[in-house]
Protein backbone atom coordinates (compact mmCIF):
# COMPACT_ATOMS: atom_id res chain seq x y z
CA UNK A 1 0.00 0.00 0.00
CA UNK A 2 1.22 3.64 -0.72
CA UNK A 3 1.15 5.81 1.91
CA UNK A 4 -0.94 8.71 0.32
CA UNK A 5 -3.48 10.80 2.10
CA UNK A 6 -6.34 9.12 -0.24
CA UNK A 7 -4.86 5.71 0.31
CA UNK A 8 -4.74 6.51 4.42
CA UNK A 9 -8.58 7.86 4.13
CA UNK A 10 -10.06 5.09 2.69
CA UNK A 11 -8.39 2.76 5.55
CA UNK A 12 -9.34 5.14 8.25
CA UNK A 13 -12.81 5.03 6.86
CA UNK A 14 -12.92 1.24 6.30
CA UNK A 15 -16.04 -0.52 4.97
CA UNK A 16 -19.80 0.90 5.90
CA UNK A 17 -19.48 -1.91 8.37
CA UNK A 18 -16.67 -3.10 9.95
CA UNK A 19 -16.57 -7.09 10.18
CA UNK A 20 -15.79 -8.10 13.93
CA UNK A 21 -11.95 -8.07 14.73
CA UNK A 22 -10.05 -10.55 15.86
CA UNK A 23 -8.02 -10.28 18.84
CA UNK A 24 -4.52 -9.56 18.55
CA UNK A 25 -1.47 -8.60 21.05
CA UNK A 26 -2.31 -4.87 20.62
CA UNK A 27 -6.34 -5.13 21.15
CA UNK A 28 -5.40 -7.46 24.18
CA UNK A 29 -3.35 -5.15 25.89
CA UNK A 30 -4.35 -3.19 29.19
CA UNK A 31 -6.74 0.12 27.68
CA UNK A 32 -3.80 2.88 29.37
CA UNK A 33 -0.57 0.73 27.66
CA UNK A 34 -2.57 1.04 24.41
CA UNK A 35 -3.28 4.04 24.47
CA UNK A 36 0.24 5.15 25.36
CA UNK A 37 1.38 2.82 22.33
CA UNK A 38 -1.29 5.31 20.16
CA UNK A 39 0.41 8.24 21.60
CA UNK A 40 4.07 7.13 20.74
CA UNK A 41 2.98 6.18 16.85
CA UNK A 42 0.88 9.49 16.69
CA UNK A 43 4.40 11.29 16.25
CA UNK A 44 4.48 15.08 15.44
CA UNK A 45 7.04 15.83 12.97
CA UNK A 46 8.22 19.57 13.49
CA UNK A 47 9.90 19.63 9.82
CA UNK A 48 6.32 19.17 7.76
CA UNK A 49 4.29 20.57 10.54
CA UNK A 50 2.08 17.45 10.66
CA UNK A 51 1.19 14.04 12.48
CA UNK A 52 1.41 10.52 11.18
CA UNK A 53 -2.85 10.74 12.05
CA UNK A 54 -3.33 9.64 8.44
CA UNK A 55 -1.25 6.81 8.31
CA UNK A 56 -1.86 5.39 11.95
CA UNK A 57 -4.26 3.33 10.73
CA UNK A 58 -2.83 1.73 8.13
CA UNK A 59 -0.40 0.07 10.83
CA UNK A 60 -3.22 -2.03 12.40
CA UNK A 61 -6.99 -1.98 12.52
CA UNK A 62 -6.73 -1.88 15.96
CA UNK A 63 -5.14 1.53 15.61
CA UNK A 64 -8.32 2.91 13.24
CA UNK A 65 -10.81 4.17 16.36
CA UNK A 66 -7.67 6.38 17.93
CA UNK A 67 -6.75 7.73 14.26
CA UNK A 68 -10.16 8.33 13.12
CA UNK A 69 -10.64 10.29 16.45
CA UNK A 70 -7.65 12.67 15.67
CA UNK A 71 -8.12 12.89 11.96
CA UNK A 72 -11.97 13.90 11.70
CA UNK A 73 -13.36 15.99 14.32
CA UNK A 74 -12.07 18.89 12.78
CA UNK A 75 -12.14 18.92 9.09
CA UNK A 76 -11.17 22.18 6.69
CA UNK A 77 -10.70 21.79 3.13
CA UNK A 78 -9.81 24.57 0.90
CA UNK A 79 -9.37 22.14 -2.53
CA UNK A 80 -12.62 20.74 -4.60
CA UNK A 81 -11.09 17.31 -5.06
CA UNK A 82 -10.05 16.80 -1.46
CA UNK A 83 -13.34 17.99 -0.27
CA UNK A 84 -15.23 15.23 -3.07
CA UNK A 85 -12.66 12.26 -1.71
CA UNK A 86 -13.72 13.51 2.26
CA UNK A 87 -17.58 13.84 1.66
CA UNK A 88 -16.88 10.59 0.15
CA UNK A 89 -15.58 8.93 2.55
CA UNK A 90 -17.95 10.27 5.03
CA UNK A 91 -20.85 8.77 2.61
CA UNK A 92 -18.93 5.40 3.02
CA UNK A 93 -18.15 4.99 6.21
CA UNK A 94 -20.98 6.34 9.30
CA UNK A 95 -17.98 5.52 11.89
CA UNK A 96 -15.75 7.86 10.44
CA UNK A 97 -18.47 10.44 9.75
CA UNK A 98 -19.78 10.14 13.53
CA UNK A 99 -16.20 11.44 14.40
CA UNK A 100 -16.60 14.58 12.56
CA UNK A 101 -17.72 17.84 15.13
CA UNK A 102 -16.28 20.62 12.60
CA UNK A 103 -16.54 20.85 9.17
CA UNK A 104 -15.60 24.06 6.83
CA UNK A 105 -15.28 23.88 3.28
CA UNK A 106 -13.81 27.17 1.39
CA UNK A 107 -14.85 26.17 -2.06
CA UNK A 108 -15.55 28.13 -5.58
CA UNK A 109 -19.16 28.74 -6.03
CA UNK A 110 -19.20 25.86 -8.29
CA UNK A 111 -17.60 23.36 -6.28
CA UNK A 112 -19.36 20.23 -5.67
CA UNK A 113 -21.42 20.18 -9.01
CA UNK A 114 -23.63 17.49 -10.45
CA UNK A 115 -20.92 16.38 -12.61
CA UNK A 116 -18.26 16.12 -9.88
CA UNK A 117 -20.44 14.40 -7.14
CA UNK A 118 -23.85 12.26 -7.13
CA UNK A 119 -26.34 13.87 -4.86
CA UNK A 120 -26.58 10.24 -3.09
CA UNK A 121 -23.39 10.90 -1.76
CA UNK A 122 -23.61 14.64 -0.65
CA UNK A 123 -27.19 13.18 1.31
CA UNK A 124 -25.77 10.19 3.01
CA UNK A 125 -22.54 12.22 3.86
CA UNK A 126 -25.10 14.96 5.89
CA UNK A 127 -26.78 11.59 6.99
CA UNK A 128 -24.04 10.41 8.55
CA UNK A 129 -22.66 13.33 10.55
CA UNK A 130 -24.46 12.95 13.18
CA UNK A 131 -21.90 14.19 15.80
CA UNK A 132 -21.34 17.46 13.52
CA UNK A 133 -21.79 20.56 15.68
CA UNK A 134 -20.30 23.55 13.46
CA UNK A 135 -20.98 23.61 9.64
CA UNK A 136 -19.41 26.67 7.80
CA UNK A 137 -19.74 26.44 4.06
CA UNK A 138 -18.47 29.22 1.35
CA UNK A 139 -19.09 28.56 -1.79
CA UNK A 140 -20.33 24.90 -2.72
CA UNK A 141 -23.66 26.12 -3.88
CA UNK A 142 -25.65 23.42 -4.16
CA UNK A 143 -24.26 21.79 -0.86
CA UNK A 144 -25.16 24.79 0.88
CA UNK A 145 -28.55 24.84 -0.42
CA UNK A 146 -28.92 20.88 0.43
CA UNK A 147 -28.19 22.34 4.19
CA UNK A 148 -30.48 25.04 4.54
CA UNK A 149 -33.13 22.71 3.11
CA UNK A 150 -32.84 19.51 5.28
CA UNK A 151 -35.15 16.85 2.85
CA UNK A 152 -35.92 14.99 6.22
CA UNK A 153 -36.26 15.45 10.17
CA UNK A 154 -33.57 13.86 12.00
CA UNK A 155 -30.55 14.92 10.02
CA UNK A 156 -27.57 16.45 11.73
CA UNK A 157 -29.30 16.01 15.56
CA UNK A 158 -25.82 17.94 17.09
CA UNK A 159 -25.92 21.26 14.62
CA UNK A 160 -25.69 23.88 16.33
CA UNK A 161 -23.67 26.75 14.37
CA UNK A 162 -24.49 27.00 10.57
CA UNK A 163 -22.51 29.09 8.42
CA UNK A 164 -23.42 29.84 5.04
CA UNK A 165 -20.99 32.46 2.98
CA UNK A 166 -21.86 32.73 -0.98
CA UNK A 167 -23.76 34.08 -3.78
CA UNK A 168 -27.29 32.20 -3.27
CA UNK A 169 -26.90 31.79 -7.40
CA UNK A 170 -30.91 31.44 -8.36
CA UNK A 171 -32.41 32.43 -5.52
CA UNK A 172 -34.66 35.15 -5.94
CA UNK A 173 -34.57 35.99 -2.72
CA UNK A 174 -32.29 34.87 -0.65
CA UNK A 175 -33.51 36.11 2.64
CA UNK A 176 -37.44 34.95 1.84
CA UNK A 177 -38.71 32.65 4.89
CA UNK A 178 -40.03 30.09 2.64
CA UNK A 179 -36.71 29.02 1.57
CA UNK A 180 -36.19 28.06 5.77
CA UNK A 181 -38.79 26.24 6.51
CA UNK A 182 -36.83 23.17 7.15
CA UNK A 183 -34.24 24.54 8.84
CA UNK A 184 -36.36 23.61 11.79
CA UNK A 185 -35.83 19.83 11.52
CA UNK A 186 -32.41 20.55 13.35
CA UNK A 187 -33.35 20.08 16.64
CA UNK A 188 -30.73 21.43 18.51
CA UNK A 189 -29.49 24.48 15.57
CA UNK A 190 -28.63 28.06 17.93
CA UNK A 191 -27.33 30.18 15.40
CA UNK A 192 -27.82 30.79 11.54
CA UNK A 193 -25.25 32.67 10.20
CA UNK A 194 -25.80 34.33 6.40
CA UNK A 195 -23.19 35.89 4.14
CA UNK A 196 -24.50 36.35 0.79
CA UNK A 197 -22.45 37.75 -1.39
CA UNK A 198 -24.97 38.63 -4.51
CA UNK A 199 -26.15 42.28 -4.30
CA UNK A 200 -29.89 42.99 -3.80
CA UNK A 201 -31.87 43.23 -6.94
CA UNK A 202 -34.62 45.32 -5.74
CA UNK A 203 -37.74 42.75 -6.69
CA UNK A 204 -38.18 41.09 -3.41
CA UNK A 205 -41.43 42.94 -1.70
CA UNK A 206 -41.81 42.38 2.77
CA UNK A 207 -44.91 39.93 2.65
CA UNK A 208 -48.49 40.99 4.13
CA UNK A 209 -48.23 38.48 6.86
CA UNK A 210 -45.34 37.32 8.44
CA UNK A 211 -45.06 32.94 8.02
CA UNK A 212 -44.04 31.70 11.20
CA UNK A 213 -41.35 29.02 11.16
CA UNK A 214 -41.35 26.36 14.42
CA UNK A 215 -38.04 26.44 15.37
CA UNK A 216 -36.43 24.39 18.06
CA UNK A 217 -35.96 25.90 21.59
CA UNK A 218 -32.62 26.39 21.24
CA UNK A 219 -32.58 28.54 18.24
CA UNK A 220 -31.84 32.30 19.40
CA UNK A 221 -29.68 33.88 16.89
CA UNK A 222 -29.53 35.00 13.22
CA UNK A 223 -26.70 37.02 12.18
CA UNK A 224 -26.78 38.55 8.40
CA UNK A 225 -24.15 40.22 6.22
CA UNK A 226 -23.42 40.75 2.47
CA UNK A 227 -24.65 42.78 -0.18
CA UNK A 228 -27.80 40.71 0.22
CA UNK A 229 -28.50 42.10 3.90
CA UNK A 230 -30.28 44.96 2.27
CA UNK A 231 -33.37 43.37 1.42
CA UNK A 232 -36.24 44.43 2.82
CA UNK A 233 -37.51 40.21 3.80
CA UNK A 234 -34.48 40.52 6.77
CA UNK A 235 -36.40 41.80 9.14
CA UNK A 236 -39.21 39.29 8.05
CA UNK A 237 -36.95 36.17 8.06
CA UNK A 238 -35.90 37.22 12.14
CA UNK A 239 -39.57 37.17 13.02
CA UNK A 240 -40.09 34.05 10.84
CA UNK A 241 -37.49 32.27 12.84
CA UNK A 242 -38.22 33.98 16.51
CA UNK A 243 -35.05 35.19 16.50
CA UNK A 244 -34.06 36.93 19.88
CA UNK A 245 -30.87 37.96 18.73
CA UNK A 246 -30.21 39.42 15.67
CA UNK A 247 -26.71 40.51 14.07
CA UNK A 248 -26.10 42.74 10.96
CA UNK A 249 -22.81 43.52 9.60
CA UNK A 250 -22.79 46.28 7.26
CA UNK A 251 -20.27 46.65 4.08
CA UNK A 252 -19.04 49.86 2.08
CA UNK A 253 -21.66 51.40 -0.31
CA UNK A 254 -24.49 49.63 1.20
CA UNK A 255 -27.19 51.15 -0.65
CA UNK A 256 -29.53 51.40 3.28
CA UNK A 257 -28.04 52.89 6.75
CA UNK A 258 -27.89 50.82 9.66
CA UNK A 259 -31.19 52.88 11.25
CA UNK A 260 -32.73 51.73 7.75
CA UNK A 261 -32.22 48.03 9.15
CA UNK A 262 -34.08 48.98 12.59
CA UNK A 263 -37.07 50.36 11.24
CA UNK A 264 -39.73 47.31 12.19
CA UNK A 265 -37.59 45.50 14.47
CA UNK A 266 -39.64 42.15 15.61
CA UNK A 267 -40.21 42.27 19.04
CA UNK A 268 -39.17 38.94 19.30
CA UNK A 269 -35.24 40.51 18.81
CA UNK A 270 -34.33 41.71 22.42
CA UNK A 271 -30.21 41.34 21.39
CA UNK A 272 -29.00 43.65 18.64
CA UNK A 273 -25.74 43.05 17.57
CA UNK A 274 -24.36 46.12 14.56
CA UNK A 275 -21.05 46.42 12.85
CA UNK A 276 -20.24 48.59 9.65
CA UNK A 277 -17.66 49.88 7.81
CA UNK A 278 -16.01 53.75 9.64
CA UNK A 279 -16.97 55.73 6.69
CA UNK A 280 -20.65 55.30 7.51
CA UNK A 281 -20.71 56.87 10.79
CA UNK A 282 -24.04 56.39 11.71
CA UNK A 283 -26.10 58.11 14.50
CA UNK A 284 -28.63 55.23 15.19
CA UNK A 285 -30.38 57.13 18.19
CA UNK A 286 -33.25 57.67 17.04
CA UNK A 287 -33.49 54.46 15.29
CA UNK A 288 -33.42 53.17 19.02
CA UNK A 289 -35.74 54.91 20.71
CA UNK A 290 -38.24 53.01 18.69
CA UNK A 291 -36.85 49.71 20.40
CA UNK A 292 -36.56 50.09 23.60
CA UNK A 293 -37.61 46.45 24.55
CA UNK A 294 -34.10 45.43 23.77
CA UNK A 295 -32.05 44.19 26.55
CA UNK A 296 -28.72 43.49 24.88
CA UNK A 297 -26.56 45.85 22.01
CA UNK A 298 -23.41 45.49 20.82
CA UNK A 299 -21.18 47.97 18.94
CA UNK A 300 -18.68 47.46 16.66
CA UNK A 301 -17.27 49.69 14.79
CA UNK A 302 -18.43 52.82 12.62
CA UNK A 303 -20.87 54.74 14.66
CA UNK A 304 -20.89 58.27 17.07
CA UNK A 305 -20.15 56.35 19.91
CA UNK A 306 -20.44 59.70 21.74
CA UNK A 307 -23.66 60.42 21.06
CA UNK A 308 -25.32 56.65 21.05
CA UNK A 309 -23.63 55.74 24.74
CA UNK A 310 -24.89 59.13 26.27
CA UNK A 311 -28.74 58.29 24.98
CA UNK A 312 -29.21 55.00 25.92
CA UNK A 313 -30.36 55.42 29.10
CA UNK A 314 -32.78 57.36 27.69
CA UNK A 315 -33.37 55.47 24.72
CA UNK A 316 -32.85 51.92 25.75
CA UNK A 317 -34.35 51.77 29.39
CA UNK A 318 -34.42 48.10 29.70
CA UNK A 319 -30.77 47.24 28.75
CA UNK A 320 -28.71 45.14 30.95
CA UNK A 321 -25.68 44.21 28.76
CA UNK A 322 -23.52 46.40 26.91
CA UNK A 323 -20.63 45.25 23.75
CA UNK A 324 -18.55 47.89 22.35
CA UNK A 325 -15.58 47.41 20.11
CA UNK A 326 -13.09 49.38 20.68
CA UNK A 327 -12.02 51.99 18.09
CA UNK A 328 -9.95 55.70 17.24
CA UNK A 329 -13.14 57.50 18.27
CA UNK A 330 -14.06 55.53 21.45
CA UNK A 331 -13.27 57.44 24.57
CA UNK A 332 -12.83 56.71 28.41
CA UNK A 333 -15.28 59.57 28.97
CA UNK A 334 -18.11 57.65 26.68
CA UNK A 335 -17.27 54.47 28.43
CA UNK A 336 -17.92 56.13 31.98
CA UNK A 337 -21.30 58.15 30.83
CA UNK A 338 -22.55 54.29 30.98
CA UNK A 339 -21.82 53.40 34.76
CA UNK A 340 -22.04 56.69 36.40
CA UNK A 341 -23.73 60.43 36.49
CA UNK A 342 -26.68 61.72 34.84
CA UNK A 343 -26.64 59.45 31.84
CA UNK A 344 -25.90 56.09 33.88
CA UNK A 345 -27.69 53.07 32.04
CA UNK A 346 -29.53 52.17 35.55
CA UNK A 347 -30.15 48.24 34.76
CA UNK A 348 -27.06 47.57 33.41
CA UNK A 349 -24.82 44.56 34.45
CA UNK A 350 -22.71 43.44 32.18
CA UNK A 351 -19.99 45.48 29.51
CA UNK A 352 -18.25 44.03 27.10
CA UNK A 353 -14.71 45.68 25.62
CA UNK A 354 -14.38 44.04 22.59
CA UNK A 355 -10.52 44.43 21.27
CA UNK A 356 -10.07 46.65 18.28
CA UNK A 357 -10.40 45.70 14.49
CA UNK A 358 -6.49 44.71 13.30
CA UNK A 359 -6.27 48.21 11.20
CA UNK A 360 -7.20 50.16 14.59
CA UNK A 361 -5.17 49.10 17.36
CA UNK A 362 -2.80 51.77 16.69
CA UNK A 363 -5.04 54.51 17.46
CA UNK A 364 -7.45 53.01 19.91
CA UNK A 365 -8.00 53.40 23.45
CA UNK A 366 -5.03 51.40 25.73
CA UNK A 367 -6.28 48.78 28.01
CA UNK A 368 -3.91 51.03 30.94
CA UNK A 369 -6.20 54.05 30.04
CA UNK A 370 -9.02 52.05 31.08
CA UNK A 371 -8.30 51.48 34.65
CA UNK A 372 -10.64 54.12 35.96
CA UNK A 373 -13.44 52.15 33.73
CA UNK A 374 -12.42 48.82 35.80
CA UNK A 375 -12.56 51.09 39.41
CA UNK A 376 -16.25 52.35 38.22
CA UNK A 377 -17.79 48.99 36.97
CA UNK A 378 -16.19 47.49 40.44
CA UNK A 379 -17.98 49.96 42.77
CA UNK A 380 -21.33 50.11 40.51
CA UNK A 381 -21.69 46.40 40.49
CA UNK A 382 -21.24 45.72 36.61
CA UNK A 383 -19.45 42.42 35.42
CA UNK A 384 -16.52 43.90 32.60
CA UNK A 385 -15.99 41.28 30.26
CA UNK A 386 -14.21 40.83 26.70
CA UNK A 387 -10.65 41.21 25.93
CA UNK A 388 -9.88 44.46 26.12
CA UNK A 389 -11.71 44.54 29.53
CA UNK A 390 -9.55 41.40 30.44
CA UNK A 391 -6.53 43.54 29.83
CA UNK A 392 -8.07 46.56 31.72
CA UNK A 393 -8.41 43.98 34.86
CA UNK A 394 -4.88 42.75 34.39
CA UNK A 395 -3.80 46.46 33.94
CA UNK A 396 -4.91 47.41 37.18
CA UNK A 397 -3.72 44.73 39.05
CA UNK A 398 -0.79 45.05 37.93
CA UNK A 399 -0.53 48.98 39.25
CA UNK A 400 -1.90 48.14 42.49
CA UNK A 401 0.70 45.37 43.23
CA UNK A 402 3.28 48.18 42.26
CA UNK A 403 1.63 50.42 44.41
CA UNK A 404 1.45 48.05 47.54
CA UNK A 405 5.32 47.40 46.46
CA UNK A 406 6.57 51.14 46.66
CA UNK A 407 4.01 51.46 49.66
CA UNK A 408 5.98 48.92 51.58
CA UNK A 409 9.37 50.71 50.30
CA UNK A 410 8.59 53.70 51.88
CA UNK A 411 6.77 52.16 55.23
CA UNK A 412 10.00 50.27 55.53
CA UNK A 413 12.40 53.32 54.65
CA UNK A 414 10.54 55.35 57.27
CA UNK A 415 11.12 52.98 59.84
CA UNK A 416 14.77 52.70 59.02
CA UNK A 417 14.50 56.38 59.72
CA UNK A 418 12.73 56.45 62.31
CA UNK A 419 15.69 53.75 64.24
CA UNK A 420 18.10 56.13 62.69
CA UNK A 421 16.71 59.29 64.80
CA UNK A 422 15.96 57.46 67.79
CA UNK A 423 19.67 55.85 67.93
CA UNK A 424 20.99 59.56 67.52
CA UNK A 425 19.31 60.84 70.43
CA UNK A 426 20.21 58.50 72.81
């Protein structure tokens, strides 16, 4: 046999069903001496950057459960031929498939066609992966579609996170709820993440009455972005799905404004989650004040921080958790407006300081500038969380153990001094 990653595949995957084993030395061995064997073979080889994973299992069958257990629960493929031989295999064998947790494919629109791979594999492959709990998909069309249309109940019973980035080719609407409707045979899906990539057309109308979608109890967010975010079904597809949280992130010359998206909210969205691009710079206040039944907002990027932090107390009365990324206009002074003085947000318990975007860090607030933010939350009773408020903690730790330090110095230097007088009077 050669030792090729298709070759080592197929013999991690094995036949559909595996005949009964017999015995041998290494299956007889004590469980922890195996498994120590497993870890000496599974050899990490710092000049390719890999493991022998692939190959373990071409040394025995005994060694196929520990391989199969390091080789699939995280799968990412970036090439279409890799990502045919893995569905494949997936297809072939359910015990391989059932190791799988994580899959992402980065593929070409294209990928996966009709004339590349029969749809009887792409369906038993989903069949099988019934440990899978994160799907993200870009590209692969018509796998994507086969997702976010589920032809029976049962299928993928661990999904949680789905992740769909492309150009929904032929849909007229990508964002219309009847496309969903069978997203709620995944009983345990959480979040539904969109990126679609194919700009608006302008024909899709918001439907007279709303179709409501029975999704399972642990469904709660739906987070949209792409040029195909600015069609008017968005807010129709949240209230389809009961969405309580709801995330849009903006892009550059989006033809609507952020406050565009808020205008008829569901009520069912109590979280609001809003990122977009600095040159838009929008003032969303008003936009809130006709939502104040959210709870939860988070900020990234690209508005008048300013201005939105110092109204939400007014605006927002019913908000208990607060996420802002930080950014060059973000200031300690907007931070504070939050937990204390006239514009305090009364209810509020937790803030999150979110670290800056990569191109920002330069000019962004410090996580040292912050420790008056850390002092404030601490004495007002609100949780700080996220990384930059991590680093705020850490921050201030950090200057009161150097303050307790050079406060013992001096104690200790006035006591010398104090031995030093007394010894001179006598």
């Amino acid at each position: 046999l050669q030792n090729t990653s298709r070759t080592a595949l197929l013999l991690l995957a094995g036949p559909a069903k595996q005949p009964t084993m017999p015995k041998d030395y290494l299956t007889s061995l004590p469980p922890e001496l195996f498994d120590y064997i497993c870890r000496l073979v599974h050899a990490y080889d710092p000049e390719t950057f890999s493991s022998s994973n692939q190959y373990l299992g071409s040394i025995s069958k005994a060694f196929l459960p520990f391989a199969r257990q390091r080789v699939f629960p995280r799968l990412y493929i970036q090439d279409e031929r890799k990502a045919e031989r893995v569905l494949g295999v997936l297809a072939a064998s359910p015990e391989a498939a059932a190791c799988v947790t994580s899959l992402t494919l980065s593929l070409l629109e294209d990928a996966l066609s009709t004339q590349n791979i029969k749809a009887s594999v792409l369906n038993q492959a989903i069949s099988n992966l019934v440990r899978v709990k994160t799907l993200s998909i870009t590209g692969a069309g018509r796998f994507a579609k086969a997702l976010l249309s589920p032809r029976k109940a049962g299928l993928l019973p661990c999904l949680e996170d789905l992740f769909i980035n492309g150009r929904f080719v032929g849909w007229a609407d990508p964002l219309a709820p009847s496309f969903y409707r069978n997203l709620a045979r995944y009983s345990s899906l959480a979040k539904l993440n969109l990126n679609i990539k194919s700009k608006h057309d302008g024909r899709s109308q918001r439907p007279k009455a709303v179709e409501r979608i029975a999704m399972p109890w642990s469904f709660w967010l739906l987070a949209l972005s792409g040029q195909g975010m600015d069609s008017p079904t968005a807010n129709v597809l949240a209230a389809s799905l009961g969405s309580q949280a709801l995330s849009f992130f903006s892009y550059d010359n989006s033809t609507r404004t952020m406050s565009d998206r808020l205008i008829d909210l569901p009520k069912s969205v109590i979280q609001l989650y809003l990122a977009q691009p600095h040159s838009m710079r929008d003032d969303i206040t008003p936009a809130l004040e006709k939502i104040p039944w959210v709870v939860a907002l988070g900020l990234g990027a690209g508005f008048h921080f300013s201005t939105i932090l110092r109204s939400l107390s007014r605006v927002l009365p019913q908000l208990i958790q607060l996420e802002v990324q930080a950014d060059n206009t973000l200031t300690v002074e907007d931070i504070l407006a939050v937990l204390q003085g006239p514009q305090k947000v009364a209810g509020l318990r937790l803030l999150f300081l979110h670290s800056p975007f990569y191109g920002d860090h330069a000019t962004s607030l410090k996580p040292a500038a912050l420790i008056s933010v850390v002092e404030v939350a601490e004495r007002e009773n609100v949780a700080l969380k996220g990384k930059w408020g991590e680093l705020a903690i850490a921050a201030k730790k950090r200057r009161d153990e150097r303050v307790e330090a050079e406060g013992g110095e001096r104690a200790g230097e006035a006591a010398r001094d104090r031995e030093s007088c007394g010894a001179g009077a006598q």
